[in-house]
Protein backbone atom coordinates (compact mmCIF):
# COMPACT_ATOMS: atom_id res chain seq x y z
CA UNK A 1 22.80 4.55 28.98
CA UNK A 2 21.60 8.16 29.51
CA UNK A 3 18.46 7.21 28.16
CA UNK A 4 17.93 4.16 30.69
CA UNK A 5 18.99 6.26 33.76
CA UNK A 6 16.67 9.14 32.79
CA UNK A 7 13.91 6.86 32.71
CA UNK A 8 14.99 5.11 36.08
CA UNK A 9 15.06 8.40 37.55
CA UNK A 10 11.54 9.69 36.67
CA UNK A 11 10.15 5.93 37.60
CA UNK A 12 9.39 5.02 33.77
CA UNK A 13 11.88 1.94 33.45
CA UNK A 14 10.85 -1.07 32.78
CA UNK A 15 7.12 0.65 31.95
CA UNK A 16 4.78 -1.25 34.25
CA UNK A 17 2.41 -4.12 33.65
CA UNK A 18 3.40 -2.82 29.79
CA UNK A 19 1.59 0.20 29.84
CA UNK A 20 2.12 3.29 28.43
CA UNK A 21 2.95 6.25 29.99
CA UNK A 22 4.24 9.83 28.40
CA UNK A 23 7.48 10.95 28.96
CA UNK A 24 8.18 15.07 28.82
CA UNK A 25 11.35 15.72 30.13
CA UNK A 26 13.58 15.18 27.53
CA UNK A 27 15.38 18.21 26.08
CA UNK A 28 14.44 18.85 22.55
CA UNK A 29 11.90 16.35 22.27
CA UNK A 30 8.42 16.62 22.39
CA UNK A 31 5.94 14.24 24.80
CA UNK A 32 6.26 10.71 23.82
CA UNK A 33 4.83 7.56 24.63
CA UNK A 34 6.72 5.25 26.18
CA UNK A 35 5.42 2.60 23.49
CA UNK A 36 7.17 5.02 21.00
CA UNK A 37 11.07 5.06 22.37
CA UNK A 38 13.73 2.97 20.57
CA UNK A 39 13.56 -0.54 22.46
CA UNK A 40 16.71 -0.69 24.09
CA UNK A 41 15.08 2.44 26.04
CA UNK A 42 12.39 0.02 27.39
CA UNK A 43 13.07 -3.58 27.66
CA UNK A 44 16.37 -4.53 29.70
CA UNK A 45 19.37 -5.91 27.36
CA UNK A 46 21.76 -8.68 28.05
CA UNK A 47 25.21 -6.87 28.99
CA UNK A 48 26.76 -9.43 26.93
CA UNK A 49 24.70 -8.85 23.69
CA UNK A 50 26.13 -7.63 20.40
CA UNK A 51 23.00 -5.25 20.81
CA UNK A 52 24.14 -3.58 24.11
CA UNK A 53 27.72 -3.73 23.41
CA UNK A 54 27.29 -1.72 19.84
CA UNK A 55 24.57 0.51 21.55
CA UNK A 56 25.54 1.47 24.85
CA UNK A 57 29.31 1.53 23.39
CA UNK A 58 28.03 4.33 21.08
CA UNK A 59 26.44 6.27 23.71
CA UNK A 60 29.76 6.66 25.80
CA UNK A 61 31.86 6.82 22.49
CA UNK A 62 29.81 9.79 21.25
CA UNK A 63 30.89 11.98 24.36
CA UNK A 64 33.99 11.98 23.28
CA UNK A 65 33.50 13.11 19.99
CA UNK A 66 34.68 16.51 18.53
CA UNK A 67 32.35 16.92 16.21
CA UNK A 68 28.77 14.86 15.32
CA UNK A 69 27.17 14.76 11.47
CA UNK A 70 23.77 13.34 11.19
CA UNK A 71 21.99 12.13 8.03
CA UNK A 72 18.57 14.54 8.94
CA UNK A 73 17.57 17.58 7.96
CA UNK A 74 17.64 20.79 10.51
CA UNK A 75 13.80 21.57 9.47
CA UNK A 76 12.62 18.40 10.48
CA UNK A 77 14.59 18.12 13.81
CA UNK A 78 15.17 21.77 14.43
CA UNK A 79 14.35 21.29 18.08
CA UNK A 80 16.07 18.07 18.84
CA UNK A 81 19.04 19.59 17.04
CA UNK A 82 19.33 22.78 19.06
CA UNK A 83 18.93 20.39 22.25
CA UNK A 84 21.65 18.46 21.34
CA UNK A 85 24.42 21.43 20.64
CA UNK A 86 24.05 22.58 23.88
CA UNK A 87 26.66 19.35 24.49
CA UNK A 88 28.52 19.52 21.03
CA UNK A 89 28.26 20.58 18.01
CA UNK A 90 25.82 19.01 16.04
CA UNK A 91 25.57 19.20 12.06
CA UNK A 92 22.42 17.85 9.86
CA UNK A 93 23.68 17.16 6.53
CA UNK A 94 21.27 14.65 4.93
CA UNK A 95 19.68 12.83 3.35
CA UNK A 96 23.26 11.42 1.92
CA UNK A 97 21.41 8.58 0.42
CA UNK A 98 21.76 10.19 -2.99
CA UNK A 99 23.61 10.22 -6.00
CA UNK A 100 23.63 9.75 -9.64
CA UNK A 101 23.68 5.86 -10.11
CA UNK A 102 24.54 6.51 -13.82
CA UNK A 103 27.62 8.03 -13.13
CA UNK A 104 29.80 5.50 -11.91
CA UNK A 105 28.81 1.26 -11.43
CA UNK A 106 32.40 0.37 -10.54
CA UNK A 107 31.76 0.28 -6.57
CA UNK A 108 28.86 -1.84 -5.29
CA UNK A 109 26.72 -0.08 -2.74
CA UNK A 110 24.93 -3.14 -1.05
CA UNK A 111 26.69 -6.76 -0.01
CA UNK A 112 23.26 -8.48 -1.59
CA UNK A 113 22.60 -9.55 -5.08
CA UNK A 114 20.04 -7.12 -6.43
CA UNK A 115 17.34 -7.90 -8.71
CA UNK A 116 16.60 -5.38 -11.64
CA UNK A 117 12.72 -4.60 -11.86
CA UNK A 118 12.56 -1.98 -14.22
CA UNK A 119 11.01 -3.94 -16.96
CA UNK A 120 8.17 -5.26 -14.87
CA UNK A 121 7.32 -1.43 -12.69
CA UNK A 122 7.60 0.05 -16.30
CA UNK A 123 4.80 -2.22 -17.04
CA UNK A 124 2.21 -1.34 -14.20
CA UNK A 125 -0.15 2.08 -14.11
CA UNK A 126 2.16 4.90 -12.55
CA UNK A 127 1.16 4.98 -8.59
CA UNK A 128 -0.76 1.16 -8.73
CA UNK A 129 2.36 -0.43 -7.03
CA UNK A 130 2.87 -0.97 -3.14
CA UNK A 131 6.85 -1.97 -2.50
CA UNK A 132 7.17 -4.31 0.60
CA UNK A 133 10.44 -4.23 2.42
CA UNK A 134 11.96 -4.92 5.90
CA UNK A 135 15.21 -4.04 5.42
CA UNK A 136 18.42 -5.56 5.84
CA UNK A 137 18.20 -6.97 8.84
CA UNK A 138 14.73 -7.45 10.55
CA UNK A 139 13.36 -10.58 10.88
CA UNK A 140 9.90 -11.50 11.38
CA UNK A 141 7.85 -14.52 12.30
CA UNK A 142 6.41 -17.13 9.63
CA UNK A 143 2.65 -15.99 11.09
CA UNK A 144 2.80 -12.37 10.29
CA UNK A 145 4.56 -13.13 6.64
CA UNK A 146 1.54 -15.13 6.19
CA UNK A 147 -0.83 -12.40 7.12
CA UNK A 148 1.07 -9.98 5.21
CA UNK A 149 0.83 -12.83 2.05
CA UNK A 150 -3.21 -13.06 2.53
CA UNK A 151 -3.64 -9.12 2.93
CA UNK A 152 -1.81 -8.35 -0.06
CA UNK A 153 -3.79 -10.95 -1.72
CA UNK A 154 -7.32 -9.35 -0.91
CA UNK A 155 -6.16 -5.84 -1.71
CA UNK A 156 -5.70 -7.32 -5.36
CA UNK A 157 -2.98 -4.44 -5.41
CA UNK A 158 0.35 -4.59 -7.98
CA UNK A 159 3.38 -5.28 -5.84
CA UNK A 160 7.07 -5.58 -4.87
CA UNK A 161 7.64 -8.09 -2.23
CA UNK A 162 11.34 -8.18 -0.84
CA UNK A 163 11.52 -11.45 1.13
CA UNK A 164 14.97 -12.02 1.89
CA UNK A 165 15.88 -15.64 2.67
CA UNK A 166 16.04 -15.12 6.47
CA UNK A 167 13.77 -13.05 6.80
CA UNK A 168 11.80 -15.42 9.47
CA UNK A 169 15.21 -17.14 10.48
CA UNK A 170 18.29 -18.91 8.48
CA UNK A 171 16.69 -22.09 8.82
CA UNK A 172 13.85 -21.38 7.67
CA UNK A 173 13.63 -20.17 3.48
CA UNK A 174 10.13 -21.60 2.92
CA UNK A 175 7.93 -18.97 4.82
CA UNK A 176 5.36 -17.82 2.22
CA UNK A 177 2.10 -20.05 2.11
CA UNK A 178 0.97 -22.61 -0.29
CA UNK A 179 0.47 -21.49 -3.65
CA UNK A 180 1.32 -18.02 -2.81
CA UNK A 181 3.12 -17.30 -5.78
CA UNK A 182 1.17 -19.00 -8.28
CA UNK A 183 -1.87 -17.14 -7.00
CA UNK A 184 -0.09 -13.42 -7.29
CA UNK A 185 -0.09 -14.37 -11.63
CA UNK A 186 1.54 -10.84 -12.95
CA UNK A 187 0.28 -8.44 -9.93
CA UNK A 188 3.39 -9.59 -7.67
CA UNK A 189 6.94 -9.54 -8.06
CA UNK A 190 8.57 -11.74 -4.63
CA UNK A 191 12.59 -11.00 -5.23
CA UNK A 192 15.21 -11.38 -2.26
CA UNK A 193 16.51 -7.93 -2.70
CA UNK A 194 16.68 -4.90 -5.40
CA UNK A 195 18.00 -1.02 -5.38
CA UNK A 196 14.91 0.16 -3.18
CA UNK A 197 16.02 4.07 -4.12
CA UNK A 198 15.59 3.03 -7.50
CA UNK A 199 12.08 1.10 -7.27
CA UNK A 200 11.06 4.23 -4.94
CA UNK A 201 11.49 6.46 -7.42
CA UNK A 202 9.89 4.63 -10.17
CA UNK A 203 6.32 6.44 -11.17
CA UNK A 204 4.76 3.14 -10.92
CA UNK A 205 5.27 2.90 -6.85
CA UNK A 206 2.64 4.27 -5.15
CA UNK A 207 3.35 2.89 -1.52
CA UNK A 208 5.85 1.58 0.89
CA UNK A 209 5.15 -1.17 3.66
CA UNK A 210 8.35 -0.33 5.81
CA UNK A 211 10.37 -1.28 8.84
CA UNK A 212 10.90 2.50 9.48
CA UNK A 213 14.38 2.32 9.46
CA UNK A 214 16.16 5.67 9.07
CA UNK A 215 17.14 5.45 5.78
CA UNK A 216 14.44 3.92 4.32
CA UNK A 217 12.31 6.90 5.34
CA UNK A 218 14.37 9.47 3.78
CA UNK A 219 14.37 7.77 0.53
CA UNK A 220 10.39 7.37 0.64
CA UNK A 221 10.40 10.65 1.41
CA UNK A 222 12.86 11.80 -1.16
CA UNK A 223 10.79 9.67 -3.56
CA UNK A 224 7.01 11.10 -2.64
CA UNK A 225 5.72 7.85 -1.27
CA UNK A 226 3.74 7.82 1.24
CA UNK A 227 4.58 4.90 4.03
CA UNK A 228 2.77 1.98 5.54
CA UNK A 229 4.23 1.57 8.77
CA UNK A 230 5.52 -1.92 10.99
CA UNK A 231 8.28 -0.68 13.07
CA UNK A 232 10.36 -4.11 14.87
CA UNK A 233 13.41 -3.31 16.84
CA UNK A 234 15.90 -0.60 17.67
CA UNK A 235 15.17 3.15 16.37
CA UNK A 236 12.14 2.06 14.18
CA UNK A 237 9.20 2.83 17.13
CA UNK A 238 10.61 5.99 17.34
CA UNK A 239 10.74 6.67 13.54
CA UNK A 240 7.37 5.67 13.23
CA UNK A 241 5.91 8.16 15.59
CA UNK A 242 7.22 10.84 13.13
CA UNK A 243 6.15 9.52 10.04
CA UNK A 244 2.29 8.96 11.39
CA UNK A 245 1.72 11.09 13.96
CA UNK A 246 4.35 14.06 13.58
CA UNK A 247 4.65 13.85 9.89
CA UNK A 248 1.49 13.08 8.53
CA UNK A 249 3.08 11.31 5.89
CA UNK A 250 2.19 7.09 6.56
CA UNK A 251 0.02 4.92 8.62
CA UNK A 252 0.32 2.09 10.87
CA UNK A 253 0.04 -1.59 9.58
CA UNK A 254 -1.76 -2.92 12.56
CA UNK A 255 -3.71 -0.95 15.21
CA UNK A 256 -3.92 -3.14 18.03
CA UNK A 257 -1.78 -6.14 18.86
CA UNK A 258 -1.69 -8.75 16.14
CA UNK A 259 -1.38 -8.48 12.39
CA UNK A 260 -4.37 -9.91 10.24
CA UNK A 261 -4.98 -9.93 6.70
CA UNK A 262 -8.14 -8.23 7.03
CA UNK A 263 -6.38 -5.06 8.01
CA UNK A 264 -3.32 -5.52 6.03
CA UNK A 265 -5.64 -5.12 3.08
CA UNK A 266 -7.83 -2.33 4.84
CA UNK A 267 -4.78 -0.03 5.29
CA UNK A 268 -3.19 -0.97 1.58
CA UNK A 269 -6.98 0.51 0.26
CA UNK A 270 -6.51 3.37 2.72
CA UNK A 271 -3.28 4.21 1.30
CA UNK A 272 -4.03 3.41 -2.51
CA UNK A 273 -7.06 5.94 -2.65
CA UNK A 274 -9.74 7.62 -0.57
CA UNK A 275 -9.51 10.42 1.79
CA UNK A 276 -6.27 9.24 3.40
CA UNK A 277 -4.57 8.63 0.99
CA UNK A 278 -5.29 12.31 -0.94
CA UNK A 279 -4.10 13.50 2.84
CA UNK A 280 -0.96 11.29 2.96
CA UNK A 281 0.33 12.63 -0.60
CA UNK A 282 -0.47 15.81 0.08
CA UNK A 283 1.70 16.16 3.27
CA UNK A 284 4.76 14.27 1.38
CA UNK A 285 5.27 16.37 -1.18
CA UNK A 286 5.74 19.06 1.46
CA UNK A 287 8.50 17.00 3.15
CA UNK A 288 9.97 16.26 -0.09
CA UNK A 289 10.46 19.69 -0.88
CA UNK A 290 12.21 20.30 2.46
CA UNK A 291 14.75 17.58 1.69
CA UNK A 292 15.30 19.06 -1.79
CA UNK A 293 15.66 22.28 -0.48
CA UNK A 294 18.26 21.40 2.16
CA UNK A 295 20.41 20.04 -0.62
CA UNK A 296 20.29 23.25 -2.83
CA UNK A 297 23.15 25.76 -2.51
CA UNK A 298 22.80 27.54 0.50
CA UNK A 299 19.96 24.95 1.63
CA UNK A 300 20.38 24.14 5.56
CA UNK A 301 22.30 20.92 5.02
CA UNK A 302 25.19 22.34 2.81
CA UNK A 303 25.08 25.28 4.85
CA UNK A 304 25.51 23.24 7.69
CA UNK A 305 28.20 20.66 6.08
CA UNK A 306 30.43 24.11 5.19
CA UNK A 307 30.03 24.91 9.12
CA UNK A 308 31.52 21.85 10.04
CA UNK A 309 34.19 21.81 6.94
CA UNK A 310 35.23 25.40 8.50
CA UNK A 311 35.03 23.93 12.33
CA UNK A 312 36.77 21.25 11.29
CA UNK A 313 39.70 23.36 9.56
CA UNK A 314 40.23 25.65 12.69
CA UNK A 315 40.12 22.50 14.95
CA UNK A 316 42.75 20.93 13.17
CA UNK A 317 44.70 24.33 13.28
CA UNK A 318 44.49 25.18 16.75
């Protein structure tokens, strides 16, 4: 709600006649484009939406909270992080997306059947396959799937297509075109979900078309891949301003206002090899150092996650 009312107040909600306008007053965060704030910052929500309720219910919940642990990393959001502790205290104890899948299979990590690919990645050059994902819960429209289908198609690229079966709607399983998958032969793999950590850190993945959702950047990141980015809903705008512009470390899917398959395959080959892509891998090993190093002992984040163990203590003492 804080955001909304800032924005109200410095005449930026609803942006006008959609345009885009650059926001600066927002402590700890750097100017943004309106076009780049989560979209419950910029669109009016129903008041009686499972959206606004789980939101906006967050926001006023989060005031009352003692303590607040986020899955980040202090040198990535030093500034945002300092902002934010002048109202609580704030720890950054990520990524927390990782562990040892060897050690234990007893407890399932994911409600979704997952599909093993080892056998076919281990089969492809190392860095000649692009993983395709939208996450969990994103859904997309039949048209775009379809562009996405064609692009990957001209880009003749090896890849990992997760097309969940509502990913357009739940009525709707049948959204790939004609043919599609007898076309791919042995350079796609279409499966409705998998362990994306996993596939991310297989040599053979080279590239991620993503969402940007949270997570899903920190384990590209963790895993060197550099990111193709279609952000949808919520936090993912946001996200994707870091990755491409901050960051360095991805590039948008489409430019302008529709997706076509001529520039679904244009960025793939811009990502794959060339100039950008040298630029892109560069810059991502950088950032996966920094998450690496926040993890060592006496990196940021477990320096930070002792803070709040010892906070924590005294608080419950006092």
């Amino acid at each position: 709600m804080a955001c909304k009312n800032c924005q109200e107040e410095n005449d930026h909600f609803p942006p006008k006649d959609n345009g885009e306008d650059s926001i600066n007053y927002i402590p700890g965060v750097q100017s943004i484009s309106t076009k780049d704030l989560m979209s419950y910052c910029v669109a009016a929500i129903d008041p009686t939406s499972f959206e606004y309720s789980t939101v906006f219910g967050a926001f006023e919940e989060v005031k009352k909270a003692d303590f607040i642990l986020h899955n980040t990393v202090h040198e990535l959001e030093s500034e945002t992080l300092l902002a934010l502790d002048q109202k609580q205290p704030n720890y950054s104890i990520g990524p927390i997306n990782f562990y040892d899948y060897t050690k234990s299979t007893a407890v399932a990590d994911s409600l979704f059947s997952k599909s093993d690919c080892t056998e076919w990645l281990n089969s492809k050059p190392p860095g000649s396959v692009l993983y395709v994902s939208f996450g969990s819960m994103v859904q997309s429209n039949k048209q775009i799937i379809e562009e996405i289908a064609h692009g990957l198609l001209l880009s003749k690229v090896n890849f990992i297509w997760i097309v969940r079966a509502d990913i357009v709607s739940y009525d709707d399983a049948d959204v790939l075109p004609t043919e599609f998958k007898n076309d791919i032969k042995e350079k796609g793999l279409i499966i409705p979900w998998c362990n994306q950590t996993e596939v991310l850190s297989n040599p053979a993945v080279g590239g991620f078309v993503t969402h940007c959702g949270w997570n899903s950047i920190l384990e590209s990141i963790w895993s060197g891949v550099p990111m193709i980015c279609y952000p949808v809903t919520f936090d993912q705008p946001t996200n994707r301003k870091l990755v491409v512009d901050d960051w360095k470390i991805g590039i948008n899917l489409c430019d302008g206002i529709s997706v076509t398959r001529e520039e679904v395959a244009n960025k793939i080959k811009n990502l794959t090899s060339g100039e950008t892509s040298n630029g892109l891998r560069y810059e991502i090993k950088k950032m996966r150092k920094i998450l690496q190093d926040a993890l060592k002992i006496d990196g940021s984040s477990e320096r930070d996650f002792d803070k709040f163990l010892k906070d924590l203590k005294a608080k419950i003492l006092a």
